[in-house]
PDB file of N, CA and C in Angstrom:
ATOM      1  N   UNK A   1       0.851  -1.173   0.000  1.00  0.00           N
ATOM      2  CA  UNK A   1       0.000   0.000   0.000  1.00  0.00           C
ATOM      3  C   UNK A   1       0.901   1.242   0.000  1.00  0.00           C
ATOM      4  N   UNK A   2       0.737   2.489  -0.771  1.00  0.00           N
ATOM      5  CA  UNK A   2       1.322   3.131  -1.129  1.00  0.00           C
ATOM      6  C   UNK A   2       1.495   3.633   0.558  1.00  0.00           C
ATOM      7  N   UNK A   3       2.426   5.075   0.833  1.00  0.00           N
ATOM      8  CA  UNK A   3       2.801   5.933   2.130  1.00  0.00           C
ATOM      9  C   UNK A   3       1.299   6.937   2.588  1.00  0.00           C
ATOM     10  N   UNK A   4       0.937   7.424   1.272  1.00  0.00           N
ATOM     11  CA  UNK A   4       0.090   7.864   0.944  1.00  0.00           C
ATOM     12  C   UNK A   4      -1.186   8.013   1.528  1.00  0.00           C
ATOM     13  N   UNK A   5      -1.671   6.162   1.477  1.00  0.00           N
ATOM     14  CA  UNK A   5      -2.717   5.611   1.658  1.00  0.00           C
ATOM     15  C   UNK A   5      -3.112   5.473   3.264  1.00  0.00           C
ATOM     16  N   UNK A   6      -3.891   6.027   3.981  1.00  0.00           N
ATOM     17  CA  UNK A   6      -4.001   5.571   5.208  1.00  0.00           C
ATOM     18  C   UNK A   6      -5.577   5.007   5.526  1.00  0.00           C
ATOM     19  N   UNK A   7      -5.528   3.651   5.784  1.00  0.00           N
ATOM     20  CA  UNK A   7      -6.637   2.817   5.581  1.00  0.00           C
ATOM     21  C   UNK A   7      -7.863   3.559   6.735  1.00  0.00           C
ATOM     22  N   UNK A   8      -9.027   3.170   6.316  1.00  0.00           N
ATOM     23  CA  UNK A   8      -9.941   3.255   7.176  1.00  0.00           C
ATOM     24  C   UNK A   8      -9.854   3.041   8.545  1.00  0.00           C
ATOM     25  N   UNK A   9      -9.979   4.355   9.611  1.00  0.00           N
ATOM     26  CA  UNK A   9      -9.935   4.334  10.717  1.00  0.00           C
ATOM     27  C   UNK A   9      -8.351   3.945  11.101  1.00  0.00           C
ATOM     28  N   UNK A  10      -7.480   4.546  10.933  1.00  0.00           N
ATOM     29  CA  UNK A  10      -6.634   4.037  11.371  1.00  0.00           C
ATOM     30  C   UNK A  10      -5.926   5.569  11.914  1.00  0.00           C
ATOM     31  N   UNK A  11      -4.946   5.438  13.056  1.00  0.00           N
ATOM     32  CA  UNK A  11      -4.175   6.321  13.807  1.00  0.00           C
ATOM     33  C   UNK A  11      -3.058   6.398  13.678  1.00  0.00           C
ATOM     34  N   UNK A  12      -2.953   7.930  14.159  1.00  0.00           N
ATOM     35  CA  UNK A  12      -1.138   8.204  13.801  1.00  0.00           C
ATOM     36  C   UNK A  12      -1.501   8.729  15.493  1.00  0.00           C
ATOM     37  N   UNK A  13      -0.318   8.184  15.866  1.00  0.00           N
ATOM     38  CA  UNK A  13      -0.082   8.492  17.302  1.00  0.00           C
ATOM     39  C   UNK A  13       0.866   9.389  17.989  1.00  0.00           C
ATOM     40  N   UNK A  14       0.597  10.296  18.727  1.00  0.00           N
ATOM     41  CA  UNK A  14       1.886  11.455  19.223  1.00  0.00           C
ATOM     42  C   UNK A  14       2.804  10.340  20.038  1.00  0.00           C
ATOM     43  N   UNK A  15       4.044  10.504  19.434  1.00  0.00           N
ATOM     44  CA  UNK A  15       5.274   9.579  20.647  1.00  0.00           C
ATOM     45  C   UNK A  15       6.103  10.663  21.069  1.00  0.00           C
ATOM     46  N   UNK A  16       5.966  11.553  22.299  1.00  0.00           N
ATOM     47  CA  UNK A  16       6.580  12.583  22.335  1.00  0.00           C
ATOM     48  C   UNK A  16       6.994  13.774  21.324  1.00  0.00           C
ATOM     49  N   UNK A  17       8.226  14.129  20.579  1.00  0.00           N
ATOM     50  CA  UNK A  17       7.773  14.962  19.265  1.00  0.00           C
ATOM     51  C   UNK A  17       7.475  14.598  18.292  1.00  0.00           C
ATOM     52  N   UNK A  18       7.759  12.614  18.256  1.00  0.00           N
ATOM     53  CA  UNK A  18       7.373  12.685  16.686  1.00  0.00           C
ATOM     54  C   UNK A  18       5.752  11.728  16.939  1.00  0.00           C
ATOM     55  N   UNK A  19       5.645  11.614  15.358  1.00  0.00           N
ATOM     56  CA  UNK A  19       3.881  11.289  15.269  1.00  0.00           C
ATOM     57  C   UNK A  19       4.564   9.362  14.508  1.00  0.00           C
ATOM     58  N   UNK A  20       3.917   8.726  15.135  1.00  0.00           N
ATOM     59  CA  UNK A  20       3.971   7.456  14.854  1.00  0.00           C
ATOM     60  C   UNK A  20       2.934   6.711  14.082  1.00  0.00           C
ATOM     61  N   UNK A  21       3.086   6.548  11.878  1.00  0.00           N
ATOM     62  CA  UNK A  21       2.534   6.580  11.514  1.00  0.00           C
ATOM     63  C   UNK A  21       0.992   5.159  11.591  1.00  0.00           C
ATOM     64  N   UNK A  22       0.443   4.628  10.995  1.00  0.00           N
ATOM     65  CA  UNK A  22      -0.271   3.334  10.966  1.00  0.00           C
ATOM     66  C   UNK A  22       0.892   2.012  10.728  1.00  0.00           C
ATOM     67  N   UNK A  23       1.411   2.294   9.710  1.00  0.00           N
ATOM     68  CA  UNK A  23       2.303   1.466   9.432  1.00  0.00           C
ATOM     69  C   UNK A  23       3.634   1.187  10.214  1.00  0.00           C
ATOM     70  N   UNK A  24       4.030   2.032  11.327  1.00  0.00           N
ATOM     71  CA  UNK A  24       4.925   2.121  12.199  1.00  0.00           C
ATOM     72  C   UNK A  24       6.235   3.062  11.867  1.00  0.00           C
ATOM     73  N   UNK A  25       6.129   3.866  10.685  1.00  0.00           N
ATOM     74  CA  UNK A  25       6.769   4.780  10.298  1.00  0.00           C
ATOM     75  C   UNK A  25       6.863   5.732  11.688  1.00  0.00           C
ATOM     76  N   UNK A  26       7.939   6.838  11.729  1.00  0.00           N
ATOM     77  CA  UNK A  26       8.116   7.694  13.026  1.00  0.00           C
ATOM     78  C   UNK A  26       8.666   8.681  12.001  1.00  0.00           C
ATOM     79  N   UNK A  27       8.079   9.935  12.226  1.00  0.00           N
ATOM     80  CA  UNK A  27       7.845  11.195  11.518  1.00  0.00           C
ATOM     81  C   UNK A  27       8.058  12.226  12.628  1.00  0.00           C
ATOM     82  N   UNK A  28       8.768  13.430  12.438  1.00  0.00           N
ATOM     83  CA  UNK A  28       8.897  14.257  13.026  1.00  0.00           C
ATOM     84  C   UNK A  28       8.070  15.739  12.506  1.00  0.00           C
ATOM     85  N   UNK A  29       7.223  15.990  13.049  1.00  0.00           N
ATOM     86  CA  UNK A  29       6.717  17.704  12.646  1.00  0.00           C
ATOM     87  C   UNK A  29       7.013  18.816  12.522  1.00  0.00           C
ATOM     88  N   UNK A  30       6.921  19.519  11.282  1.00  0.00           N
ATOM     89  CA  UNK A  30       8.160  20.563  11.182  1.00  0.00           C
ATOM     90  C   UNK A  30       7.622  21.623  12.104  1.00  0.00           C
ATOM     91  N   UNK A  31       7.938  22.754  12.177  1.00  0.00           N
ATOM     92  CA  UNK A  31       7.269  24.058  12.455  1.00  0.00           C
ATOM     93  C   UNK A  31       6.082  24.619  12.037  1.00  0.00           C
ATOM     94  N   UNK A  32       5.633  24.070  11.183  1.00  0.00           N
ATOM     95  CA  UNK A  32       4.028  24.071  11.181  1.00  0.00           C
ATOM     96  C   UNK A  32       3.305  22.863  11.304  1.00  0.00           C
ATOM     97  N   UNK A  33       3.830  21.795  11.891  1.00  0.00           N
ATOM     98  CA  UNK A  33       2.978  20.625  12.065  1.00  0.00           C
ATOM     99  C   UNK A  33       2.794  20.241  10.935  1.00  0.00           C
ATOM    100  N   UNK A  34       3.289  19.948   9.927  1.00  0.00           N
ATOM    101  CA  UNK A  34       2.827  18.883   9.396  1.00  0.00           C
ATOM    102  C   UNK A  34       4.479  18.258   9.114  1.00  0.00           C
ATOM    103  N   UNK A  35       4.502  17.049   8.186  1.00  0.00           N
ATOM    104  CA  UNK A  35       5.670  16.469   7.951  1.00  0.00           C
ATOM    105  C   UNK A  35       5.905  15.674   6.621  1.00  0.00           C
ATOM    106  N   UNK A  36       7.144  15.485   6.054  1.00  0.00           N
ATOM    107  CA  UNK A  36       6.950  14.570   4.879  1.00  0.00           C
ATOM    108  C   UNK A  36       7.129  13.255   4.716  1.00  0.00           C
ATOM    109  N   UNK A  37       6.139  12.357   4.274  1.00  0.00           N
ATOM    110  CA  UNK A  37       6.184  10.728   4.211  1.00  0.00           C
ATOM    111  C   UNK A  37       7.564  10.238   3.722  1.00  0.00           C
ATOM    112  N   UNK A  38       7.807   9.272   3.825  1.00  0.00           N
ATOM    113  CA  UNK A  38       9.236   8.191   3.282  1.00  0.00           C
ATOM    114  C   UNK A  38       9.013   8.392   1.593  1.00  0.00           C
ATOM    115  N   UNK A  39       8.098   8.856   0.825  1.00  0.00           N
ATOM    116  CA  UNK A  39       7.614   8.535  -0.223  1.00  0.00           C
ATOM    117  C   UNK A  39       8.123   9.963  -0.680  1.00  0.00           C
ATOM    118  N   UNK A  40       8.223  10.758   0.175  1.00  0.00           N
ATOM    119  CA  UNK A  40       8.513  12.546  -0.399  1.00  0.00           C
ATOM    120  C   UNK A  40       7.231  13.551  -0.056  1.00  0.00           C
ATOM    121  N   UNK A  41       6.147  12.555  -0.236  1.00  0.00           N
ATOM    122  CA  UNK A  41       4.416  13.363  -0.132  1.00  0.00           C
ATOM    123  C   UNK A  41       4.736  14.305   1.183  1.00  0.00           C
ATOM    124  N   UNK A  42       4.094  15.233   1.283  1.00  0.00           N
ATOM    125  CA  UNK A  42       4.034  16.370   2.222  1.00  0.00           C
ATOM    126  C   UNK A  42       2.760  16.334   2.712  1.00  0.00           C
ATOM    127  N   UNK A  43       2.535  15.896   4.345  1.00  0.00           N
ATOM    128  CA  UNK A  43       1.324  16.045   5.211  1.00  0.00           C
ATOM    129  C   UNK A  43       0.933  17.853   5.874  1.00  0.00           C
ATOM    130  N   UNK A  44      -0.082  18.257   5.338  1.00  0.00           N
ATOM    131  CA  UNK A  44       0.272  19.163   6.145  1.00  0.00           C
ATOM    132  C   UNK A  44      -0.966  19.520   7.253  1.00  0.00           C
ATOM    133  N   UNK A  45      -0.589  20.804   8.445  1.00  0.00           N
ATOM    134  CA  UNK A  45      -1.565  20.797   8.994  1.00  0.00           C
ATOM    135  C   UNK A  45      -2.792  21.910   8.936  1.00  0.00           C
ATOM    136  N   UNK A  46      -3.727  21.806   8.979  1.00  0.00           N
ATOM    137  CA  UNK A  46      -4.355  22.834   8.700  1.00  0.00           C
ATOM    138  C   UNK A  46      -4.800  23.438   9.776  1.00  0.00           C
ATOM    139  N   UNK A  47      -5.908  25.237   9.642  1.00  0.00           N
ATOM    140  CA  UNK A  47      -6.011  26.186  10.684  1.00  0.00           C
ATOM    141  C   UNK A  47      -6.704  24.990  11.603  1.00  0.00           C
ATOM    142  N   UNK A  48      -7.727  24.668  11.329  1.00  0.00           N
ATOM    143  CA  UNK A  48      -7.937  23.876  12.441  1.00  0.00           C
ATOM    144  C   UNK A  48      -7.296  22.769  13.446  1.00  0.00           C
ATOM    145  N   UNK A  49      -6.132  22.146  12.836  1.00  0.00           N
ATOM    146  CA  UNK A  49      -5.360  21.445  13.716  1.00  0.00           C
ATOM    147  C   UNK A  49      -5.505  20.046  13.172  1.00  0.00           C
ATOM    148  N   UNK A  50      -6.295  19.754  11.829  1.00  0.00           N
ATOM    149  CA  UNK A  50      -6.619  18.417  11.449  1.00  0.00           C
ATOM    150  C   UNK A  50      -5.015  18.315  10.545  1.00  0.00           C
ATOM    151  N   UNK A  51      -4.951  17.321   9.990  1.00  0.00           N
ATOM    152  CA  UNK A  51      -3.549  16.709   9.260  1.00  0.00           C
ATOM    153  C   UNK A  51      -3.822  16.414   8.082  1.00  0.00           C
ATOM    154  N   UNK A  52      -3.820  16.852   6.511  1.00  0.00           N
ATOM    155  CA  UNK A  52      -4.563  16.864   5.526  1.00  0.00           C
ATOM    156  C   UNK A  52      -3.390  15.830   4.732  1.00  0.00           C
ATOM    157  N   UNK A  53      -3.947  15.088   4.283  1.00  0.00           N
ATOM    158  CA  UNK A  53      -3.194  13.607   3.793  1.00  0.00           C
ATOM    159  C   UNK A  53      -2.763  14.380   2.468  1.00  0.00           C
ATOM    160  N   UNK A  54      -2.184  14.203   1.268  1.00  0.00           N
ATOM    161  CA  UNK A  54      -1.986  14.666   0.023  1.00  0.00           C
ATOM    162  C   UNK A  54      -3.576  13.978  -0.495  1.00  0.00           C
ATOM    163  N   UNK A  55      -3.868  13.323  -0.655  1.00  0.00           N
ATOM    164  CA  UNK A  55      -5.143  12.729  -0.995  1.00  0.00           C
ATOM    165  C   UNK A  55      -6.396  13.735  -1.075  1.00  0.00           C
ATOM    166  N   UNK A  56      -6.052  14.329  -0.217  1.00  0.00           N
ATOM    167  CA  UNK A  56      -7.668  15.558   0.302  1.00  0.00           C
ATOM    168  C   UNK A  56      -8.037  15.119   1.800  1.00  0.00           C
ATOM    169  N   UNK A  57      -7.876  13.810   2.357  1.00  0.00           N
ATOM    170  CA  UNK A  57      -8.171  13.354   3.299  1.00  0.00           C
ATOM    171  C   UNK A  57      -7.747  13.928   4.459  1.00  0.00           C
ATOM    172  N   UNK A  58      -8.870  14.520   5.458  1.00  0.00           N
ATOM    173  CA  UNK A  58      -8.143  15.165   6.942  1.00  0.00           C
ATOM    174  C   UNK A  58      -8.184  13.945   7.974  1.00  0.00           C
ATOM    175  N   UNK A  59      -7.280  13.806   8.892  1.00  0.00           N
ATOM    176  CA  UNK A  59      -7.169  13.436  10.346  1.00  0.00           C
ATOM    177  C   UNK A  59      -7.458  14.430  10.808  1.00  0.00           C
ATOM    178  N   UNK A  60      -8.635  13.965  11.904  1.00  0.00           N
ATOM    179  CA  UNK A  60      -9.209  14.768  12.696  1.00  0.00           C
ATOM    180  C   UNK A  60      -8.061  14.690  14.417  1.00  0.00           C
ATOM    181  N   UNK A  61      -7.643  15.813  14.824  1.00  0.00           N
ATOM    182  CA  UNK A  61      -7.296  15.325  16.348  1.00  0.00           C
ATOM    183  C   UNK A  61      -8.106  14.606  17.595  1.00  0.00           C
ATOM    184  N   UNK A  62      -7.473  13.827  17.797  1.00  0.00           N
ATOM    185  CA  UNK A  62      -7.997  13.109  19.028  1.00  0.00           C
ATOM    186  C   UNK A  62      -7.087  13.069  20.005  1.00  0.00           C
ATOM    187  N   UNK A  63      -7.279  12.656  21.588  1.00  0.00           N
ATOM    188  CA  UNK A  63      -6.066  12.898  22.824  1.00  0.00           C
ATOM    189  C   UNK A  63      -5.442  11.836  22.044  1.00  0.00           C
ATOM    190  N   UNK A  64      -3.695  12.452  21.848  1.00  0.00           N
ATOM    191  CA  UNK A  64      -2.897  10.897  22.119  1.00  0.00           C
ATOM    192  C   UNK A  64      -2.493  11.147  20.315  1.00  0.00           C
ATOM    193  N   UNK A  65      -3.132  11.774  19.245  1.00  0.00           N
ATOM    194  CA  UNK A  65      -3.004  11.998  18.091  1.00  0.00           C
ATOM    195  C   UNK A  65      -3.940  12.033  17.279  1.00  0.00           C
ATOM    196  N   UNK A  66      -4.180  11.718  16.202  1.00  0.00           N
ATOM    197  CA  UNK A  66      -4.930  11.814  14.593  1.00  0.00           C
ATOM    198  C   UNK A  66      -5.626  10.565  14.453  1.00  0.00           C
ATOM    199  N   UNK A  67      -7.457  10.268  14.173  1.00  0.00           N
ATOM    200  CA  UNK A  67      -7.966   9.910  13.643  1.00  0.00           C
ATOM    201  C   UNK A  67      -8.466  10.499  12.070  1.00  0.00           C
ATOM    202  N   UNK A  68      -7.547   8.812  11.490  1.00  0.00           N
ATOM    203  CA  UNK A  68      -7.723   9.206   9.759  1.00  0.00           C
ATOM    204  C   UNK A  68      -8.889   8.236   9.333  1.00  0.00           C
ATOM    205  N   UNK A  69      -9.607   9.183   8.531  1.00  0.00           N
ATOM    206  CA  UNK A  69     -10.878   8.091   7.781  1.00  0.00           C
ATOM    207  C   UNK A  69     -10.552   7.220   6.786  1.00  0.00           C
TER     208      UNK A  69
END
């Protein structure tokens, strides 16, 4: 499955500064919160605080990190 792709319902988790992806990837957040996948794709974050996949897809925040649809 592409870096890209983040399956139904699945979480990216805060591990202190970095965000720990579904797949077990560990990503660090730049200065505006968002970060770039192993793949090059650029996550970024938006005014509201959700995590907008390259896809169009937002993670919504939840305690603890990001619920992705």
């Amino acid at each position: 499955m592409p870096a890209t792709q983040i399956p139904s319902g699945k979480r990216i988790v805060r591990d202190s500064a970095e965000l720990v992806l579904p797949d077990g990837t560990r990503v660090t957040p730049d200065v505006r919160g968002g970060f770039t996948l192993p793949n090059g794709d650029y996550v970024k974050r938006d005014a509201e605080g959700a995590l907008v996949l390259p896809t169009g897809a937002r993670c919504l925040p939840q305690q603890g990190g990001y619920l992705c649809p």
